[in-house]
N, C-alpha and C. Protein backbone atom coordinates (compact mmCIF):
# COMPACT_ATOMS: atom_id res chain seq x y z
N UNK A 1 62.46 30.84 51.50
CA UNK A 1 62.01 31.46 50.27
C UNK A 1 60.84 32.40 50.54
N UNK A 2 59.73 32.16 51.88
CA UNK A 2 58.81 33.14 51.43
C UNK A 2 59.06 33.65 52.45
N UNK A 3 60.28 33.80 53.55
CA UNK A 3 60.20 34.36 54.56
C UNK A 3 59.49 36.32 54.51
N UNK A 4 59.87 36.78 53.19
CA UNK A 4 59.71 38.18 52.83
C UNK A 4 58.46 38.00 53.34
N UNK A 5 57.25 37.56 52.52
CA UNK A 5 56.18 37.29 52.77
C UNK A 5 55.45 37.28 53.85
N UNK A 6 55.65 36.16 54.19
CA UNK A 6 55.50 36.19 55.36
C UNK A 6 55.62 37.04 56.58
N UNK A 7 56.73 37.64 56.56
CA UNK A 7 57.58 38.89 57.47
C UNK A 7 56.31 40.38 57.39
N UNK A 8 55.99 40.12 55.83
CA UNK A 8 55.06 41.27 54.68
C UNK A 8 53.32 41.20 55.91
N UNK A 9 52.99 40.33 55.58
CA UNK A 9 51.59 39.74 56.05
C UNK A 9 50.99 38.83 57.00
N UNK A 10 52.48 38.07 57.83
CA UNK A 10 51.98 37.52 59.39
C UNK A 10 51.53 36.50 59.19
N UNK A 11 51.28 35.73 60.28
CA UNK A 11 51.04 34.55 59.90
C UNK A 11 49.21 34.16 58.67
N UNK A 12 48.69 35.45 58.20
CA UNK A 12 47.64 35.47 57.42
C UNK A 12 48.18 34.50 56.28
N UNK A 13 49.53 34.84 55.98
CA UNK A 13 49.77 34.60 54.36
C UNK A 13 49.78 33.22 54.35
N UNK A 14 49.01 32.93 53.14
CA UNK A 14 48.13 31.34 53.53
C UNK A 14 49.14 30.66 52.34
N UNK A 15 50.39 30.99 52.03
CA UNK A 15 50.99 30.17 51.77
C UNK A 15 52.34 29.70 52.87
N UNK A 16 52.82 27.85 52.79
CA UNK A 16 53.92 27.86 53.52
C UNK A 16 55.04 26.78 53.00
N UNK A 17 55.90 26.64 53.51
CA UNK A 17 56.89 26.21 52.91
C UNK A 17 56.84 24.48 53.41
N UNK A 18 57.06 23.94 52.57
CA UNK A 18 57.53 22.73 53.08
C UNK A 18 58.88 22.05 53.01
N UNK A 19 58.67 21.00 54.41
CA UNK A 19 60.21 20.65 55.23
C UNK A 19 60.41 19.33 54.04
N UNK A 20 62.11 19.50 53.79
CA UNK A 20 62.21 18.34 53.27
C UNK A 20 61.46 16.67 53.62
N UNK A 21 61.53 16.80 54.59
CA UNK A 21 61.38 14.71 55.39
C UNK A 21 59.93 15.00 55.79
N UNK A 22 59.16 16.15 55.55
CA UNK A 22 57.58 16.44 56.14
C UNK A 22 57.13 15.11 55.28
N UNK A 23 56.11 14.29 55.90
CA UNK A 23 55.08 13.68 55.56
C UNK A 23 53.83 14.18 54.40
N UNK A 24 53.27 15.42 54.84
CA UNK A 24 52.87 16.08 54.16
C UNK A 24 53.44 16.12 52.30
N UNK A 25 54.61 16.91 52.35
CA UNK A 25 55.27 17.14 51.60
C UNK A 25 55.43 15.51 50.64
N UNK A 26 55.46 14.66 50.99
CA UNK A 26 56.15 13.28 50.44
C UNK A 26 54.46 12.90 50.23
N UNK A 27 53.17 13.12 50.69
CA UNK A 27 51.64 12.86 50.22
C UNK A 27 51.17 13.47 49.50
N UNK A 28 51.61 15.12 49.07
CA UNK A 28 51.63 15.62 48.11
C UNK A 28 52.40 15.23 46.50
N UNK A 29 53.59 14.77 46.78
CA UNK A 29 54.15 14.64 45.65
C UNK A 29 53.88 12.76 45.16
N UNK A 30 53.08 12.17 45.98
CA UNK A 30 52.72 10.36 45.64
C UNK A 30 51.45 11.03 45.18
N UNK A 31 50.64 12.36 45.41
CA UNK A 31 49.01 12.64 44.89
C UNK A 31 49.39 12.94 43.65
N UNK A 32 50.37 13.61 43.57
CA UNK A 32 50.64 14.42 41.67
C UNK A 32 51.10 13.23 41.26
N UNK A 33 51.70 12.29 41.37
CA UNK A 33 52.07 11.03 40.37
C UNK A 33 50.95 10.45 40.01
N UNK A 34 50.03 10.04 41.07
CA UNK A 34 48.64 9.32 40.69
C UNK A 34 47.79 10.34 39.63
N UNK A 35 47.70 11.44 40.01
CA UNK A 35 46.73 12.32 39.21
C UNK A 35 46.96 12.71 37.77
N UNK A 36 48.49 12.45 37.33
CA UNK A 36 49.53 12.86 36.08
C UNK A 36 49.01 11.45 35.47
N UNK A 37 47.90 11.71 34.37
CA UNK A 37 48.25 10.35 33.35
C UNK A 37 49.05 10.12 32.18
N UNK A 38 49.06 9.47 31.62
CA UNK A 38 50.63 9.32 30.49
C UNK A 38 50.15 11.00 29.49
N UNK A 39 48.48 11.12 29.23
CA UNK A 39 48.49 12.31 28.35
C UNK A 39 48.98 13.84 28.78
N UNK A 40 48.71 13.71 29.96
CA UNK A 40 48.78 14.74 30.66
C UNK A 40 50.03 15.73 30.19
N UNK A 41 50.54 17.10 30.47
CA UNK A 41 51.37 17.72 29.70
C UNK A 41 52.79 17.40 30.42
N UNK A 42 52.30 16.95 32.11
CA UNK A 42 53.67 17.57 32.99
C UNK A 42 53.76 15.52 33.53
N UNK A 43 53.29 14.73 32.76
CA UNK A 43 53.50 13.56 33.06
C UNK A 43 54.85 13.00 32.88
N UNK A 44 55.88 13.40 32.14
CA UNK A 44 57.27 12.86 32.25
C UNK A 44 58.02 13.72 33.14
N UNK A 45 57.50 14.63 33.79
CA UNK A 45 57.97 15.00 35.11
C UNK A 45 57.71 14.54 36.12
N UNK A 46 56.49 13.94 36.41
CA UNK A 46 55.38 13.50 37.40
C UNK A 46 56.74 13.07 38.96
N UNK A 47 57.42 12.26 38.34
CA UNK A 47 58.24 11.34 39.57
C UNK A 47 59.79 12.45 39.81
N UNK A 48 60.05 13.24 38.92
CA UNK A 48 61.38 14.13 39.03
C UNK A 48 60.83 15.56 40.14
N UNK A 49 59.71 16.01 40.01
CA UNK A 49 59.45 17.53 40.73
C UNK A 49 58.99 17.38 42.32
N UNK A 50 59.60 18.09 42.73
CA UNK A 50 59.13 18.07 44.57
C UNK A 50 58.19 19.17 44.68
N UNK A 51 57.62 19.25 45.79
CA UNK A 51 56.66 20.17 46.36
C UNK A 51 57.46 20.97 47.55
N UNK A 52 57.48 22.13 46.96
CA UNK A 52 57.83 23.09 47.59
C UNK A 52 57.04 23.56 48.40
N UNK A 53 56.05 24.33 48.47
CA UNK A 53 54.80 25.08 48.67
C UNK A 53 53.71 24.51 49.05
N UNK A 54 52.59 24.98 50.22
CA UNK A 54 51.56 24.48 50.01
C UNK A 54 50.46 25.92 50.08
N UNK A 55 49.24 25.87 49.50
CA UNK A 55 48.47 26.63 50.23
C UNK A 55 47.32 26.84 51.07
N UNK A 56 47.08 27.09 52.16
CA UNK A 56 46.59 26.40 52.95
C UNK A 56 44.69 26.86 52.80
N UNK A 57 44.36 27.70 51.90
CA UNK A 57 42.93 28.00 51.07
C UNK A 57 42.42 26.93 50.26
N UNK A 58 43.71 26.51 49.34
CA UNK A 58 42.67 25.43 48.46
C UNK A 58 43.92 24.27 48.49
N UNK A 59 43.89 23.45 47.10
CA UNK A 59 44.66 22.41 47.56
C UNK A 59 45.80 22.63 45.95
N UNK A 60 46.42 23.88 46.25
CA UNK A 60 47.30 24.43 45.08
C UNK A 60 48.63 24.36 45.96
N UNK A 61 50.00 23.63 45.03
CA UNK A 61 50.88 23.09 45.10
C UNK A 61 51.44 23.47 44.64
N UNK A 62 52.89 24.39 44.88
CA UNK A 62 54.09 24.64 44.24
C UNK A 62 55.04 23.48 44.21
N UNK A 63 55.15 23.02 43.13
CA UNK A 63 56.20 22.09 42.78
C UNK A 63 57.40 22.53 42.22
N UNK A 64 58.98 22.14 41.82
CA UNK A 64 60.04 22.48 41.05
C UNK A 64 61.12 21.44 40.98
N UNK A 65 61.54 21.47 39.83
CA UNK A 65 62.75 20.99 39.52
C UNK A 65 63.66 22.00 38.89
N UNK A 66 64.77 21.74 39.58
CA UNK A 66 65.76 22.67 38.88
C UNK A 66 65.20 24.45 39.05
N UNK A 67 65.22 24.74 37.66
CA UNK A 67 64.54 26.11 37.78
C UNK A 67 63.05 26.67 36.90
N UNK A 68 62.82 25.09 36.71
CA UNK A 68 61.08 24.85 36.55
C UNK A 68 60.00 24.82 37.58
N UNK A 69 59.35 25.48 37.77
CA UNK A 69 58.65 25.70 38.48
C UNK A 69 57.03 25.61 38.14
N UNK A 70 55.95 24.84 39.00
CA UNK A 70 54.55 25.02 39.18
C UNK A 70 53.85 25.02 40.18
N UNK A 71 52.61 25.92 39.87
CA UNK A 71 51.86 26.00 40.73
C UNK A 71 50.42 24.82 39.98
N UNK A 72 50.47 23.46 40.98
CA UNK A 72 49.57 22.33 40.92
C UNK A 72 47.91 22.87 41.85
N UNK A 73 47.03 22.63 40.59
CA UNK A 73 45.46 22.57 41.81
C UNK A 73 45.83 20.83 41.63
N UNK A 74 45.69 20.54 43.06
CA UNK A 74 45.81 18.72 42.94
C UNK A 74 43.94 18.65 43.02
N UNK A 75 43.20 17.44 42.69
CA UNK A 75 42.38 17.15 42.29
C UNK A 75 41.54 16.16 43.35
N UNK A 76 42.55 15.62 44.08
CA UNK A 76 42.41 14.33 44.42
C UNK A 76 41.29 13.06 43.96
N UNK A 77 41.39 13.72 42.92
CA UNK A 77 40.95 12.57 42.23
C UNK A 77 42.02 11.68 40.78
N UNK A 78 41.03 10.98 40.09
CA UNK A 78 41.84 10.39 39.00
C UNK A 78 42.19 11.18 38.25
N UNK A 79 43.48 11.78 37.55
CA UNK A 79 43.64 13.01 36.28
C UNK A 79 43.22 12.51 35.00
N UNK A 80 42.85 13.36 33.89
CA UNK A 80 43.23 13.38 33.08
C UNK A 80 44.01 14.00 32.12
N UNK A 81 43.96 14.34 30.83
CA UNK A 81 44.83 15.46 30.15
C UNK A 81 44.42 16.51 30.68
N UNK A 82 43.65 17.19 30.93
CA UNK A 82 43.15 18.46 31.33
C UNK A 82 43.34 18.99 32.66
N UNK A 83 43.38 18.03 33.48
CA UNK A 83 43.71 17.96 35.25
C UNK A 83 44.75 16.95 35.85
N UNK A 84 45.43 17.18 36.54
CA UNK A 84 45.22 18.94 37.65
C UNK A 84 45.39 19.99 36.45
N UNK A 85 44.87 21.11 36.79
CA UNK A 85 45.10 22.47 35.86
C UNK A 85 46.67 22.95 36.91
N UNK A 86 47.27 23.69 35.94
CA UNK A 86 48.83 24.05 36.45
C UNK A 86 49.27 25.08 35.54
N UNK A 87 50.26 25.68 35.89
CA UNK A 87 50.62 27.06 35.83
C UNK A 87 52.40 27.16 35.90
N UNK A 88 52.92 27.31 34.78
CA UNK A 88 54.56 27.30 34.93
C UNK A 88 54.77 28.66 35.70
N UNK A 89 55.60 29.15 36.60
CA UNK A 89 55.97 29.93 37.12
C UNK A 89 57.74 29.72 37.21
N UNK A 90 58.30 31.13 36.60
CA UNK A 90 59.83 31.16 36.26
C UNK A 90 60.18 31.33 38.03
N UNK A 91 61.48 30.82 38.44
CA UNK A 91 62.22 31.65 39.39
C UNK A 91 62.17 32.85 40.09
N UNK A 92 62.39 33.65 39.39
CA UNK A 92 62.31 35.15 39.87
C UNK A 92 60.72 35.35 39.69
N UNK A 93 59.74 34.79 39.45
CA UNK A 93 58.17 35.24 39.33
C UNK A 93 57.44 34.57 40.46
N UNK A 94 58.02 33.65 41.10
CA UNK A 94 57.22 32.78 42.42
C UNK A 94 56.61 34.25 43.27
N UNK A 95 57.64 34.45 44.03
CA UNK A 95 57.42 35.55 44.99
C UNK A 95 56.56 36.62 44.61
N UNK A 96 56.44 37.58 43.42
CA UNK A 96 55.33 38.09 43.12
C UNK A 96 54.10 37.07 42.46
N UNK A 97 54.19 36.11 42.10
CA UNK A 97 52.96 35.30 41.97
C UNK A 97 52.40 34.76 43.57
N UNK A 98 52.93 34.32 44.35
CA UNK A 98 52.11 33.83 45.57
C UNK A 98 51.92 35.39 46.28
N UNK A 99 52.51 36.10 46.38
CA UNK A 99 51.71 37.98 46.94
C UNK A 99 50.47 37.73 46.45
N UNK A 100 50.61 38.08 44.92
CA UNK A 100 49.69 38.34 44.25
C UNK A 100 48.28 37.35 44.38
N UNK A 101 48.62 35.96 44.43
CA UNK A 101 47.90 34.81 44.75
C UNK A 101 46.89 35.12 46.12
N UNK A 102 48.05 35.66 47.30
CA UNK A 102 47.29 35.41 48.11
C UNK A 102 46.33 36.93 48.50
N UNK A 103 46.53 37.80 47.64
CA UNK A 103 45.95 39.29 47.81
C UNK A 103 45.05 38.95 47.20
N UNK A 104 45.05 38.02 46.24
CA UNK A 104 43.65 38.46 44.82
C UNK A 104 42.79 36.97 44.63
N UNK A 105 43.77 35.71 45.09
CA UNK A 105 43.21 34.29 45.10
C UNK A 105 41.98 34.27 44.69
């Protein structure tokens, strides 16, 4: 998915993809369950969305199901309604949102 990107800006572009069976990837998505409390907006998703994305500047998380898509600041801490702060991003808008992300971050 971000190979364009990447191809665009070298290994600078501080976003990257993650491997299905990565470790990483599977500590990211057990951090967004803990941090999602029942008020939270994206809490009946919490256990359905994978982590796609990581970025390697701060600790912002592309997650998706289906053709829902977010970009997660994880917290690592306890959430509440307000946190993590998150950002729906459509399908066709990822790729100019992480450019844009990583030109203007």
């Amino acid at each position: 998915m971000l190979e364009q990107l990447i191809e665009k800006y070298g290994e600078d572009f501080s976003w990257f993809e993650l491997t299905d069976n990565s470790n990483l990837k599977q500590s990211l998505e057990k951090r967004l369950i803990i941090e999602l409390v029942p008020e939270h907006d994206l809490y009946s998703k919490g256990k359905k969305i994978i982590a796609v994305a990581k970025n390697e500047r701060n600790d912002d998380v592309l997650f998706g199901e289906g053709q829902e898509f977010y970009i997660i600041h994880l917290t690592f801490s306890s959430g509440n309604t307000n946190f993590p702060k998150y950002k729906k991003v459509k399908w066709d808008e990822i790729i100019a949102f992480l450019e844009n992300d990583y030109l203007y971050g």
